[in-house]
C-alpha atoms as a PDB file:
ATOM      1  CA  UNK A   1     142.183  56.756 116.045  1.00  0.00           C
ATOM      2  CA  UNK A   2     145.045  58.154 118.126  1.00  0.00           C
ATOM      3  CA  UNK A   3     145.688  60.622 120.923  1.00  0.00           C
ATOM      4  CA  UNK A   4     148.390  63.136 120.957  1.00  0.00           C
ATOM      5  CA  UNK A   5     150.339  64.627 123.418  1.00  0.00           C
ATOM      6  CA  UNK A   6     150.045  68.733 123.525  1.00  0.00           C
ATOM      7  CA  UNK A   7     153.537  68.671 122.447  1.00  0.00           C
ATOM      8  CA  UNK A   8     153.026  66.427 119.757  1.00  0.00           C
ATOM      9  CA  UNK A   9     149.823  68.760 118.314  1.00  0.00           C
ATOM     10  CA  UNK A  10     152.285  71.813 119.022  1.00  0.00           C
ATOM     11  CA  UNK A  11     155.217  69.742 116.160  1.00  0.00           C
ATOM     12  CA  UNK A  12     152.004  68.490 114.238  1.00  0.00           C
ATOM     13  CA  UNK A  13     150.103  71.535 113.756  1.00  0.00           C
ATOM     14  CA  UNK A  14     147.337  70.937 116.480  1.00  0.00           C
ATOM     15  CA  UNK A  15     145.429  72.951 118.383  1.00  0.00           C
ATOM     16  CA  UNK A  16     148.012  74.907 119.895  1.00  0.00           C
ATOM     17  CA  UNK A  17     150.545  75.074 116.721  1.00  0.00           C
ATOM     18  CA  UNK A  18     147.128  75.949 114.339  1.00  0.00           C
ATOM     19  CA  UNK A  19     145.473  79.009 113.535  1.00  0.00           C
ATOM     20  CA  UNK A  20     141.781  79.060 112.782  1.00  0.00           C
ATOM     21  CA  UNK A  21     139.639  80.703 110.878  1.00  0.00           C
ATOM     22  CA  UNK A  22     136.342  82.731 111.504  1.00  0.00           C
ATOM     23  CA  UNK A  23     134.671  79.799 110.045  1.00  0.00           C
ATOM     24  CA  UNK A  24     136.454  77.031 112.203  1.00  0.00           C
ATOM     25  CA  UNK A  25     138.710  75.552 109.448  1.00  0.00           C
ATOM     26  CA  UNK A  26     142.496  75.929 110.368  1.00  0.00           C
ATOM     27  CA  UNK A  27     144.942  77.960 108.323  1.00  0.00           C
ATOM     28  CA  UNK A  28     145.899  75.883 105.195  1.00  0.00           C
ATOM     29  CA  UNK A  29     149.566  75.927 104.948  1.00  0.00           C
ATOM     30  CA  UNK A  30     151.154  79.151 103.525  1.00  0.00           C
ATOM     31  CA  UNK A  31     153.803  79.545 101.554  1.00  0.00           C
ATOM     32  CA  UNK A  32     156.944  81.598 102.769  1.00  0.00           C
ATOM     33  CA  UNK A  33     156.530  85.266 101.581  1.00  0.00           C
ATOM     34  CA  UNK A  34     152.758  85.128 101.050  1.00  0.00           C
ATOM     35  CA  UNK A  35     150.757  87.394 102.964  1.00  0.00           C
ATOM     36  CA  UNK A  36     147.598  86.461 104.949  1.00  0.00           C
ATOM     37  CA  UNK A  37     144.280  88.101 104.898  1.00  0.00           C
ATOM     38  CA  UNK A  38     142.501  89.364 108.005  1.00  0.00           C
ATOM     39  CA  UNK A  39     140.859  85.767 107.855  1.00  0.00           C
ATOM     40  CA  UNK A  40     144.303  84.039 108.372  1.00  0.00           C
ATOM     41  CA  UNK A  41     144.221  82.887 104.854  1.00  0.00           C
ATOM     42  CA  UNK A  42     146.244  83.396 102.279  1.00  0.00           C
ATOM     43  CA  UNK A  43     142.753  85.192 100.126  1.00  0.00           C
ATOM     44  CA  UNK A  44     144.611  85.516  96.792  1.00  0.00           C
ATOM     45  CA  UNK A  45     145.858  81.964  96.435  1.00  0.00           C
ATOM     46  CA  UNK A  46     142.496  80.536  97.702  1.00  0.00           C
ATOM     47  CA  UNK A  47     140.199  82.563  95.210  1.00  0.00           C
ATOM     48  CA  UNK A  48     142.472  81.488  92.166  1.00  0.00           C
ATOM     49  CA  UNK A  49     142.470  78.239  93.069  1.00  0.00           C
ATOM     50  CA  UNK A  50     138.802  78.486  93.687  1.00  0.00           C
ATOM     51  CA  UNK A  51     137.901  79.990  90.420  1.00  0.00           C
ATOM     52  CA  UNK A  52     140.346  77.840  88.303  1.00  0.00           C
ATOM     53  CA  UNK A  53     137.770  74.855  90.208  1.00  0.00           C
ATOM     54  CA  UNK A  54     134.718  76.645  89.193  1.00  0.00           C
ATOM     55  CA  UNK A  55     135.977  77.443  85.656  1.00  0.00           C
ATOM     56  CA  UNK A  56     136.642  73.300  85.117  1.00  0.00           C
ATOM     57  CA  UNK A  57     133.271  72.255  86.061  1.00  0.00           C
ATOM     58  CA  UNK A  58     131.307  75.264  84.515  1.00  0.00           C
ATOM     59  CA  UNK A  59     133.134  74.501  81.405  1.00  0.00           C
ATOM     60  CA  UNK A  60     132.392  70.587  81.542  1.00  0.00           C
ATOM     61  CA  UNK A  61     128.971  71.119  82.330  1.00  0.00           C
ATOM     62  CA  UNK A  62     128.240  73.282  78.905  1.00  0.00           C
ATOM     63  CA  UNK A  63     130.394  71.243  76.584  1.00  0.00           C
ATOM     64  CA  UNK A  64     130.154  67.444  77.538  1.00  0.00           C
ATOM     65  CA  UNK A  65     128.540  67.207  80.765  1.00  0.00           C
ATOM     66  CA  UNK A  66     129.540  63.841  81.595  1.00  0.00           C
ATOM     67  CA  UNK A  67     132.843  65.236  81.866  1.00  0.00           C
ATOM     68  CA  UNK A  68     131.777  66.418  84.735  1.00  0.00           C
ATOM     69  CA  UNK A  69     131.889  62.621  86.290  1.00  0.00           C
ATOM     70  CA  UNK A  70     135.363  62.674  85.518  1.00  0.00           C
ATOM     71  CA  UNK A  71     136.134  65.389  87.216  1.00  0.00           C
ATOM     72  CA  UNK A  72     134.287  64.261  90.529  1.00  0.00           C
ATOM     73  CA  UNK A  73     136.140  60.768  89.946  1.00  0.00           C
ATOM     74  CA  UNK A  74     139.607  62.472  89.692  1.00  0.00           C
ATOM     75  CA  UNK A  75     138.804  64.641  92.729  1.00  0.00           C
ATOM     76  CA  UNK A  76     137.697  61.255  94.839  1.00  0.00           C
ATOM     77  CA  UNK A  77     141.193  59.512  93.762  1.00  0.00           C
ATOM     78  CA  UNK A  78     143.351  62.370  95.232  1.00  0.00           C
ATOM     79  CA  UNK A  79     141.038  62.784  98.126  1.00  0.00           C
ATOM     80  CA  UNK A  80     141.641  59.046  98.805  1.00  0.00           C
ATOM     81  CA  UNK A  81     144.857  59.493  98.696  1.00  0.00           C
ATOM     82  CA  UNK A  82     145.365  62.266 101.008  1.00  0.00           C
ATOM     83  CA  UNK A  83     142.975  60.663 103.453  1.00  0.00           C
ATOM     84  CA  UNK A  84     145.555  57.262 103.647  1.00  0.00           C
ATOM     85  CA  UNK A  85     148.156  59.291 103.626  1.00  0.00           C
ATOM     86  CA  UNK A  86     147.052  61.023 106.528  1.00  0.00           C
ATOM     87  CA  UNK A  87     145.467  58.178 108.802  1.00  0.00           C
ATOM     88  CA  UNK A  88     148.974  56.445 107.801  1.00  0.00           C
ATOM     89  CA  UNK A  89     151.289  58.980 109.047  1.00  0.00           C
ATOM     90  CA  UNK A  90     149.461  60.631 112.189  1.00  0.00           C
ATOM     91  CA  UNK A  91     147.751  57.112 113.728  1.00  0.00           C
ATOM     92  CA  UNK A  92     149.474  54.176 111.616  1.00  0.00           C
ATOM     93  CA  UNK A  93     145.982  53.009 110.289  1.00  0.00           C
ATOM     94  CA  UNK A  94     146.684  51.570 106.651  1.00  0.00           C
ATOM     95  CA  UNK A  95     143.595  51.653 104.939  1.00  0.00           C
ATOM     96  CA  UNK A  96     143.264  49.327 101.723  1.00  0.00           C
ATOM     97  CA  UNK A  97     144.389  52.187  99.240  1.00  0.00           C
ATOM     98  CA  UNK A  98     144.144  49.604  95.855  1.00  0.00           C
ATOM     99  CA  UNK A  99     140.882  48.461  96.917  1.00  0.00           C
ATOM    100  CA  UNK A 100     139.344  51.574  97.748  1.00  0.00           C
ATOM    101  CA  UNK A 101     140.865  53.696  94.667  1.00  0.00           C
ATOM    102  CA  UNK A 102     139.475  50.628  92.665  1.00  0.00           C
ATOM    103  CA  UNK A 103     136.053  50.224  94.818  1.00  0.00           C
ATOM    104  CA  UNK A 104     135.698  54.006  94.648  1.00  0.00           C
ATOM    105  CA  UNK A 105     136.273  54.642  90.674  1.00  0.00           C
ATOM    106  CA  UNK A 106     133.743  51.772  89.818  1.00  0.00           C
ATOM    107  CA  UNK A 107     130.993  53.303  92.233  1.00  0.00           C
ATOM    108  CA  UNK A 108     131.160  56.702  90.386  1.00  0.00           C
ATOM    109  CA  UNK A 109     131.218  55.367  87.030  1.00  0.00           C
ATOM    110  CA  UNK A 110     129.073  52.825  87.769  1.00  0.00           C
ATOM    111  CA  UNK A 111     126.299  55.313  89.251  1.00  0.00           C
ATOM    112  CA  UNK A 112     126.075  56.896  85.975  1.00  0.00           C
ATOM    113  CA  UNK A 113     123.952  54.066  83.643  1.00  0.00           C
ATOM    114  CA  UNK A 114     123.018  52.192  86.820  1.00  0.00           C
ATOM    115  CA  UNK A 115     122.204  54.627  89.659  1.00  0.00           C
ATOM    116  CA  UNK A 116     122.287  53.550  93.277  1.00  0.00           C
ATOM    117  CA  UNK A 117     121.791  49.953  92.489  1.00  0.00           C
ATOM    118  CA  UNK A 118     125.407  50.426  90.615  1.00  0.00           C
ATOM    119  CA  UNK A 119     127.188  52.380  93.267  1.00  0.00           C
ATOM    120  CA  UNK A 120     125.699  50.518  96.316  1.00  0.00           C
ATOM    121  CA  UNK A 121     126.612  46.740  94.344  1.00  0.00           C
ATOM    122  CA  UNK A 122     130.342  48.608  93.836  1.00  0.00           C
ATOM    123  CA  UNK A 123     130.664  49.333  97.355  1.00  0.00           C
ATOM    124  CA  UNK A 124     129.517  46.278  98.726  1.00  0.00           C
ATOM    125  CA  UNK A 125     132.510  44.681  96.521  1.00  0.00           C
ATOM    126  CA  UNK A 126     134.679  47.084  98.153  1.00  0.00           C
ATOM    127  CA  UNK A 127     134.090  46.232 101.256  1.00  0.00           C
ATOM    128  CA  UNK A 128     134.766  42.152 100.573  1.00  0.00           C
ATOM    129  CA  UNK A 129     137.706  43.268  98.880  1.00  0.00           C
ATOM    130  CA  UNK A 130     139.218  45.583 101.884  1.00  0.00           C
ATOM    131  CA  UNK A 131     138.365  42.717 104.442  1.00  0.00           C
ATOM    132  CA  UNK A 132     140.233  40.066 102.357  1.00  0.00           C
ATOM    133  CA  UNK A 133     142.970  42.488 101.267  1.00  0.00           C
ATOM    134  CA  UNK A 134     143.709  43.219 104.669  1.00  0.00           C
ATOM    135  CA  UNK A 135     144.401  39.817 105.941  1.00  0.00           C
ATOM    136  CA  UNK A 136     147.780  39.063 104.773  1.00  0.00           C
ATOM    137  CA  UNK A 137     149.051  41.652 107.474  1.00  0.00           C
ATOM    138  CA  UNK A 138     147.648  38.946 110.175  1.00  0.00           C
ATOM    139  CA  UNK A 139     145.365  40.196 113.275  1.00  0.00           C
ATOM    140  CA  UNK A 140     147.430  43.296 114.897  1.00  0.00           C
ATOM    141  CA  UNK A 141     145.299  46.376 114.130  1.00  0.00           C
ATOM    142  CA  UNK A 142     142.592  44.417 111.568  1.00  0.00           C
ATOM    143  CA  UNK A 143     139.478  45.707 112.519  1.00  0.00           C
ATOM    144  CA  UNK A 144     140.945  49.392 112.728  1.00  0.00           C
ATOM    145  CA  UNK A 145     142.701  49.128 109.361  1.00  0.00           C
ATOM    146  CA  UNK A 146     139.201  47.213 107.727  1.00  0.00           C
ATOM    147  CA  UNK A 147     137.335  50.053 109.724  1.00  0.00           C
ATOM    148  CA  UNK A 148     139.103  52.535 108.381  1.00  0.00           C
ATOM    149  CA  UNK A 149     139.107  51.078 104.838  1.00  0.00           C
ATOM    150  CA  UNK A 150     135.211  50.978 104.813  1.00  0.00           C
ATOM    151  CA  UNK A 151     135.109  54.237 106.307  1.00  0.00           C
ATOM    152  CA  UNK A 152     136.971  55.831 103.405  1.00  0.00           C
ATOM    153  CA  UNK A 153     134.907  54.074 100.937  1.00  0.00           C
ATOM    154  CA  UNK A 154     131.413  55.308 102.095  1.00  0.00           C
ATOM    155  CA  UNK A 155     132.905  59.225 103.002  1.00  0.00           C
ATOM    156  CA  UNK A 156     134.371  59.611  99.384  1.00  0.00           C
ATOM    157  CA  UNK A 157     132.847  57.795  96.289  1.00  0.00           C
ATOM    158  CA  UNK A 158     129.392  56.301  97.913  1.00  0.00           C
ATOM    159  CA  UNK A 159     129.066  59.691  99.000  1.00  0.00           C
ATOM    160  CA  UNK A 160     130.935  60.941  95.643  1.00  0.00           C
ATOM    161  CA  UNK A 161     128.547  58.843  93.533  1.00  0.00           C
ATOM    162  CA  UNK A 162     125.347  60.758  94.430  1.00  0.00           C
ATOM    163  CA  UNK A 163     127.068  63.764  92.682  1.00  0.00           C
ATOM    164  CA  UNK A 164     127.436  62.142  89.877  1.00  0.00           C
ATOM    165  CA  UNK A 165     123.858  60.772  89.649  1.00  0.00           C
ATOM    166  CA  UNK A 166     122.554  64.186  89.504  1.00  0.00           C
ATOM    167  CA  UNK A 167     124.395  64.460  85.782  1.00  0.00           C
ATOM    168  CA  UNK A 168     121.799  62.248  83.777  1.00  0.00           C
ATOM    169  CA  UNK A 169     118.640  63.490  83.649  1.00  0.00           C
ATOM    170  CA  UNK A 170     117.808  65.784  81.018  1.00  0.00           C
ATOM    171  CA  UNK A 171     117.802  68.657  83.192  1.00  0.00           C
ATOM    172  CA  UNK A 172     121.242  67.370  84.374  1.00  0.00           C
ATOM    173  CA  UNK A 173     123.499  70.518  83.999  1.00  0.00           C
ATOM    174  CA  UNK A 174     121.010  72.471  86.526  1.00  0.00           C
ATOM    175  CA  UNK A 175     120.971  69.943  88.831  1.00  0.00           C
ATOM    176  CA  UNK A 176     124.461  70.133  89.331  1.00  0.00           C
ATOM    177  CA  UNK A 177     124.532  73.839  89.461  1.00  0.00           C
ATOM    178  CA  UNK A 178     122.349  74.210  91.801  1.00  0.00           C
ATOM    179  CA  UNK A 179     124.120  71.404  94.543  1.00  0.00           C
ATOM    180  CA  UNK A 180     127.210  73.231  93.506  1.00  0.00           C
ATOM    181  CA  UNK A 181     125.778  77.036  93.800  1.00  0.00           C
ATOM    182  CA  UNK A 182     124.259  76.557  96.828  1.00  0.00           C
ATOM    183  CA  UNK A 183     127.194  74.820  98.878  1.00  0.00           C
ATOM    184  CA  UNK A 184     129.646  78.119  97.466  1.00  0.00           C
ATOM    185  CA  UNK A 185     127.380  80.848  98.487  1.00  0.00           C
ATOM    186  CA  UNK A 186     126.864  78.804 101.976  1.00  0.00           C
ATOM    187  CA  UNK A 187     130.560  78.303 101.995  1.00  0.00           C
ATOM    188  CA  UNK A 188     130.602  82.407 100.991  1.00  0.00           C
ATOM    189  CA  UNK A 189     128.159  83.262 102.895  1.00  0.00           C
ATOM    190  CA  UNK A 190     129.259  81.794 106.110  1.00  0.00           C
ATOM    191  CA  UNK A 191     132.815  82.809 105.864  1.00  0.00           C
ATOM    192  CA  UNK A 192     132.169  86.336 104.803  1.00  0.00           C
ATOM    193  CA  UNK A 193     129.754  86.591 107.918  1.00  0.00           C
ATOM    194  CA  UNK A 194     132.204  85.114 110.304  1.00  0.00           C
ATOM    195  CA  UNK A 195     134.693  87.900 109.437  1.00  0.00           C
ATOM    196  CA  UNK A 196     132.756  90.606 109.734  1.00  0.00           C
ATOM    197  CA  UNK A 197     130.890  90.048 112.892  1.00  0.00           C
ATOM    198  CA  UNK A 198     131.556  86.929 114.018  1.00  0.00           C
ATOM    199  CA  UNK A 199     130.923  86.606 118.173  1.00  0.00           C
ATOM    200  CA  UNK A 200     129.788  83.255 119.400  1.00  0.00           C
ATOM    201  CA  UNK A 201     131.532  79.981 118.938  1.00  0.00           C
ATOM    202  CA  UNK A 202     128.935  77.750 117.467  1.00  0.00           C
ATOM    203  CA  UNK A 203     131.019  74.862 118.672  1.00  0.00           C
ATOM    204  CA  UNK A 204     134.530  75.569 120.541  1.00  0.00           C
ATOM    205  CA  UNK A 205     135.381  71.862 121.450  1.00  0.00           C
ATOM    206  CA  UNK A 206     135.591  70.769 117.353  1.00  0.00           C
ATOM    207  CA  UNK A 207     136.020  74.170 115.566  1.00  0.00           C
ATOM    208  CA  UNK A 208     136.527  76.941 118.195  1.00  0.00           C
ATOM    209  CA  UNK A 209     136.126  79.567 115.669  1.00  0.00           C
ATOM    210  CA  UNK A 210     133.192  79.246 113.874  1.00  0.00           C
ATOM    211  CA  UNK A 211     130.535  81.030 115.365  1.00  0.00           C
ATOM    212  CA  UNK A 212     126.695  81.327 115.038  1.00  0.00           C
ATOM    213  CA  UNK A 213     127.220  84.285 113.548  1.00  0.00           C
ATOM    214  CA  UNK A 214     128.817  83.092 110.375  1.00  0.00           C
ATOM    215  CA  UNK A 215     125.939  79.898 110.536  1.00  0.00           C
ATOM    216  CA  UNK A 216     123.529  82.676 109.945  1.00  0.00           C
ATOM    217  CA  UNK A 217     125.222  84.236 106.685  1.00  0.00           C
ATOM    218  CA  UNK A 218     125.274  80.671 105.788  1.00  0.00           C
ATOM    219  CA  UNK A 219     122.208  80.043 106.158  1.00  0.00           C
ATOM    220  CA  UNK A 220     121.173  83.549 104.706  1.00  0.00           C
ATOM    221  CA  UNK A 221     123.051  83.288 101.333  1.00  0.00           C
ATOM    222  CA  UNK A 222     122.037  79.433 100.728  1.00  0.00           C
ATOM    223  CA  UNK A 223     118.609  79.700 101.393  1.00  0.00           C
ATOM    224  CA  UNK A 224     118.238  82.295  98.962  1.00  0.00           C
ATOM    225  CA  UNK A 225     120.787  80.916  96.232  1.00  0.00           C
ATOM    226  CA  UNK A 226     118.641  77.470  96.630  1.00  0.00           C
ATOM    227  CA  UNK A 227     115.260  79.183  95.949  1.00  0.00           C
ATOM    228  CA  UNK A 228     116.846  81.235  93.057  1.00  0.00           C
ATOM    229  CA  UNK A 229     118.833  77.608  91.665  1.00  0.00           C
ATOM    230  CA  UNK A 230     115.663  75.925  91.845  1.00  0.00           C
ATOM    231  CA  UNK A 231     113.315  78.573  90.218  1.00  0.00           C
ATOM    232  CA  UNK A 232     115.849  79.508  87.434  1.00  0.00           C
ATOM    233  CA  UNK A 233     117.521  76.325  86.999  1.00  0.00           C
ATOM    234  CA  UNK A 234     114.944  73.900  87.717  1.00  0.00           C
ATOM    235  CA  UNK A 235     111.464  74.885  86.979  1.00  0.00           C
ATOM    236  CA  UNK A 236     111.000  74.469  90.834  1.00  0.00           C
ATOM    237  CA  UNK A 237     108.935  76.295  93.612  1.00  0.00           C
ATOM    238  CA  UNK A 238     110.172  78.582  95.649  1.00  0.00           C
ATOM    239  CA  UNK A 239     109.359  76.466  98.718  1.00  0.00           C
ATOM    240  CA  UNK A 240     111.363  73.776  97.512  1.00  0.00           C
ATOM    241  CA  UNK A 241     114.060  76.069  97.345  1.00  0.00           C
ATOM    242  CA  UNK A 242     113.924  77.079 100.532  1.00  0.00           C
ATOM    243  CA  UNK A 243     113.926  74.110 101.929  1.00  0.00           C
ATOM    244  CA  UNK A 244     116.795  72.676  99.604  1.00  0.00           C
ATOM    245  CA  UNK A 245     119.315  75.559 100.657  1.00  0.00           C
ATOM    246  CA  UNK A 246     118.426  74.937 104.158  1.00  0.00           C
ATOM    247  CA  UNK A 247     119.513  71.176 103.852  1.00  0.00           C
ATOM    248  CA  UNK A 248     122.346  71.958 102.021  1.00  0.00           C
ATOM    249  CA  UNK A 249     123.610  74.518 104.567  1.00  0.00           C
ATOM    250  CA  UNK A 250     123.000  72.201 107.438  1.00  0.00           C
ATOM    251  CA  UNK A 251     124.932  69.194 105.969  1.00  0.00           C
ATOM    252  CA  UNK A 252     127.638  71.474 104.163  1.00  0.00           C
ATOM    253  CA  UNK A 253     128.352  72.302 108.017  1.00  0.00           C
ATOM    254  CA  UNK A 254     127.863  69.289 109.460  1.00  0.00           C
ATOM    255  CA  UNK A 255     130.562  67.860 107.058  1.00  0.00           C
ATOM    256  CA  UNK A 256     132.743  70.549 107.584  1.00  0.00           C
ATOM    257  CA  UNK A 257     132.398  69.751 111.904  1.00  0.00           C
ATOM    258  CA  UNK A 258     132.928  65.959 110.973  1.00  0.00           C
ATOM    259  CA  UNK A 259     136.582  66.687 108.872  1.00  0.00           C
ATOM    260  CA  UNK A 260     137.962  69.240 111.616  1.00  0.00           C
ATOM    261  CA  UNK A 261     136.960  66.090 114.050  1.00  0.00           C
ATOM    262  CA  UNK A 262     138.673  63.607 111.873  1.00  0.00           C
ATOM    263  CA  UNK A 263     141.816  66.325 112.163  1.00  0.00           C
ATOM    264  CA  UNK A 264     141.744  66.568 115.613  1.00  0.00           C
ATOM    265  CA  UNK A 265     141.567  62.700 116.294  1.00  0.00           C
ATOM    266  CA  UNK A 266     144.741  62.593 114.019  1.00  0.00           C
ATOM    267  CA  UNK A 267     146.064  65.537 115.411  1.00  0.00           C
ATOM    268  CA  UNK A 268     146.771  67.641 112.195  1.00  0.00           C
ATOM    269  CA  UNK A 269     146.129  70.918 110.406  1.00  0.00           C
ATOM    270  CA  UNK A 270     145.364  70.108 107.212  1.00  0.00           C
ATOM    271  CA  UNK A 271     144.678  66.879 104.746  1.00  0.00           C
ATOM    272  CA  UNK A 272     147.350  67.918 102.189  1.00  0.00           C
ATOM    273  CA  UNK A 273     149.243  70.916 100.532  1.00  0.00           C
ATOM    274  CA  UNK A 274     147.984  70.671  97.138  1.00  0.00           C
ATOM    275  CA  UNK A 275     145.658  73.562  97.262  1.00  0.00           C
ATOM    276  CA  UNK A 276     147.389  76.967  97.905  1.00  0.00           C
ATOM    277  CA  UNK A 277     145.423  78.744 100.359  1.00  0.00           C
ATOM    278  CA  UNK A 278     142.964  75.452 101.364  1.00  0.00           C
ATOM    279  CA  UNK A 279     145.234  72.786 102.000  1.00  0.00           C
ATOM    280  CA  UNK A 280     144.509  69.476 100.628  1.00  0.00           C
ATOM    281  CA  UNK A 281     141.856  68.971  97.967  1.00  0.00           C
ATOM    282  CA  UNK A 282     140.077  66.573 100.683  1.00  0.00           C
ATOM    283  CA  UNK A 283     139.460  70.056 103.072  1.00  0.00           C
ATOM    284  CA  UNK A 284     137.602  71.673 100.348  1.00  0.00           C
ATOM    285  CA  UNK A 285     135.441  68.041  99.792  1.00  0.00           C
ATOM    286  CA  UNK A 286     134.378  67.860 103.569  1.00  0.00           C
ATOM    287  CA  UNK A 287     131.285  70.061 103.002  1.00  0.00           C
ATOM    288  CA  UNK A 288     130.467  68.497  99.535  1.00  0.00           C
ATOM    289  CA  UNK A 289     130.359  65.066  99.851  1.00  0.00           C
ATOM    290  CA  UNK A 290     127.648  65.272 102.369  1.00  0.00           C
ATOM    291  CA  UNK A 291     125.528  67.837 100.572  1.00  0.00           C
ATOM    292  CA  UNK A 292     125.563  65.638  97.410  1.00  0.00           C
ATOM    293  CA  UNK A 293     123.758  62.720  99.051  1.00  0.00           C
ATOM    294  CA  UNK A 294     121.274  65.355 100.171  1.00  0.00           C
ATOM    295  CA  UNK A 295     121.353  67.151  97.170  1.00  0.00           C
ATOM    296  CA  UNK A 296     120.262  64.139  94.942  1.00  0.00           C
ATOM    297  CA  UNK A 297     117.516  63.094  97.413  1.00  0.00           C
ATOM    298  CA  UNK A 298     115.715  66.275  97.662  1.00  0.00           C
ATOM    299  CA  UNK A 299     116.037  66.944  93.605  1.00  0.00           C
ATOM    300  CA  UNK A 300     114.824  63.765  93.212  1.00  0.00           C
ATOM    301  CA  UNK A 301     112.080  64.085  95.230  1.00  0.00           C
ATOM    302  CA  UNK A 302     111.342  67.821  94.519  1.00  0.00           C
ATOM    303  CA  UNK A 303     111.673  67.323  90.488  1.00  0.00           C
ATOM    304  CA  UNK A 304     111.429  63.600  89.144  1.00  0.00           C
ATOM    305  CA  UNK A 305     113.687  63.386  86.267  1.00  0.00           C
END
């Protein structure tokens, strides 16, 4: 990765040009003439755009669920995209975009009739791909750019691919809900929380303004939207539920610290534009990719399919 200069994160959108939010994401690019909430973010757009999201997956889910694996794969493509894009233009890394987009679609679609044996043999390809792709540019920068290129392919479709393992099973459709439940009403939860009576900065060097405050509605809605998911959706104990929402909080979080580190290292504000209101689709995946690893090992565990 790179360092900037202040001045450069000033023109860039760093940490002095950047607002943040009570949950320690920065301000998503707003268009001229739209007018922020007390949050810093433009509330309108980002709840259209977040219930035109939920509408597409609720309404794959009850027709054709498998449609659902689209969806995820279409979501990992931009995401990849915006990721180069970004490492290109803040640091110069090039990561292998054909190999990845390639490497990527075949681990999602291949986790659906072969599970983790298919997505783990597809990324394994990936990665001899990247390696050999990468050496026609010569030695300058090739283990960053190869890093980099492996990097992306674990954070978005390995990660990705767990999501759409969860779609299978018989019980499929509720498995999903419930990953997908509990990361909104953390993602709720948390923000509403750091609003209202947010106080402590839960960790000022990465995100300065999320706060232990807003961890605690976090932790507060997804707890109890995991042991209602489970119970409802699942046939599962309450216990399990519990303990489900708790993971998913933690990693939801966790992968929301690790993006607003990746955007500090590059020294920018946001992934993309595409999302009025959140930015780039890859700043609304930062707390799901995680949580669908975790999501699909504690199901699995918890219910057997």
């Amino acid at each position: 990765m790179t360092k900037v200069s202040d001045d450069q994160q000033k023109r860039e959108g760093g940490e002095e040009g950047q607002r943040a939010e009570p949950d320690g994401s920065s301000e998503p690019a707003r268009p001229s003439g739209s007018k922020p909430s007390r949050a810093g973010r433009d509330l309108p757009a980002a709840i259209a755009v977040g219930v035109a999201l939920g509408a597409a997956i609720l309404v794959s889910l009850f027709t054709v669920r498998y449609v659902f694996i689209a969806i995820v794969a279409a979501a990992i493509a931009v995401g990849t995209f915006e990721l180069a894009n970004a490492f290109r233009k803040a640091a110069g890394i090039r990561i292998a975009l054909v190999p990845v987009l390639v490497g990527g679609q075949a681990m999602i679609w291949l986790a659906w009739p072969f599970g983790r044996e298919g997505a783990v043999t597809a990324f394994v390809l990936t990665v001899l791909v990247c390696l050999l792709w990468r050496l026609r540019a010569g030695a300058k920068g090739y283990v960053r750019d190869v890093g980099a290129s492996v990097f992306a392919a674990a954070y978005l479709p390995l990660f990705a691919s767990f999501a759409a393992m969860l779609v299978p099973p018989d019980d499929g459709v509720g498995r999903v809900l419930s990953f997908m439940i509990v990361v909104v009403a953390s993602d709720t939860g948390g923000y509403a929380a750091g609003v209202l009576r947010g106080r402590h900065p839960m960790a000022p060097s990465i995100s300065p303004k999320k706060t232990w405050e807003g961890f605690g509605g976090s932790l507060t809605t997804g707890v109890l939207a995991g042991a209602l998911s489970l119970a409802l959706l699942l046939d599962g104990q309450a216990w399990q539920g519990v303990l489900f929402g708790a993971a998913i909080v933690l990693t939801a979080t966790l992968g929301d610290l690790m993006e607003s580190l990746i955007k500090r290292d590059l020294g920018i504000k946001d992934m993309g534009t595409l999302l009025p209101g959140h930015g780039g689709l890859m700043d609304r995946l930062d707390s799901l990719l995680p949580s669908a690893v975790v999501s699909w090992l504690l199901l699995s565990a918890f219910i057997p399919g």
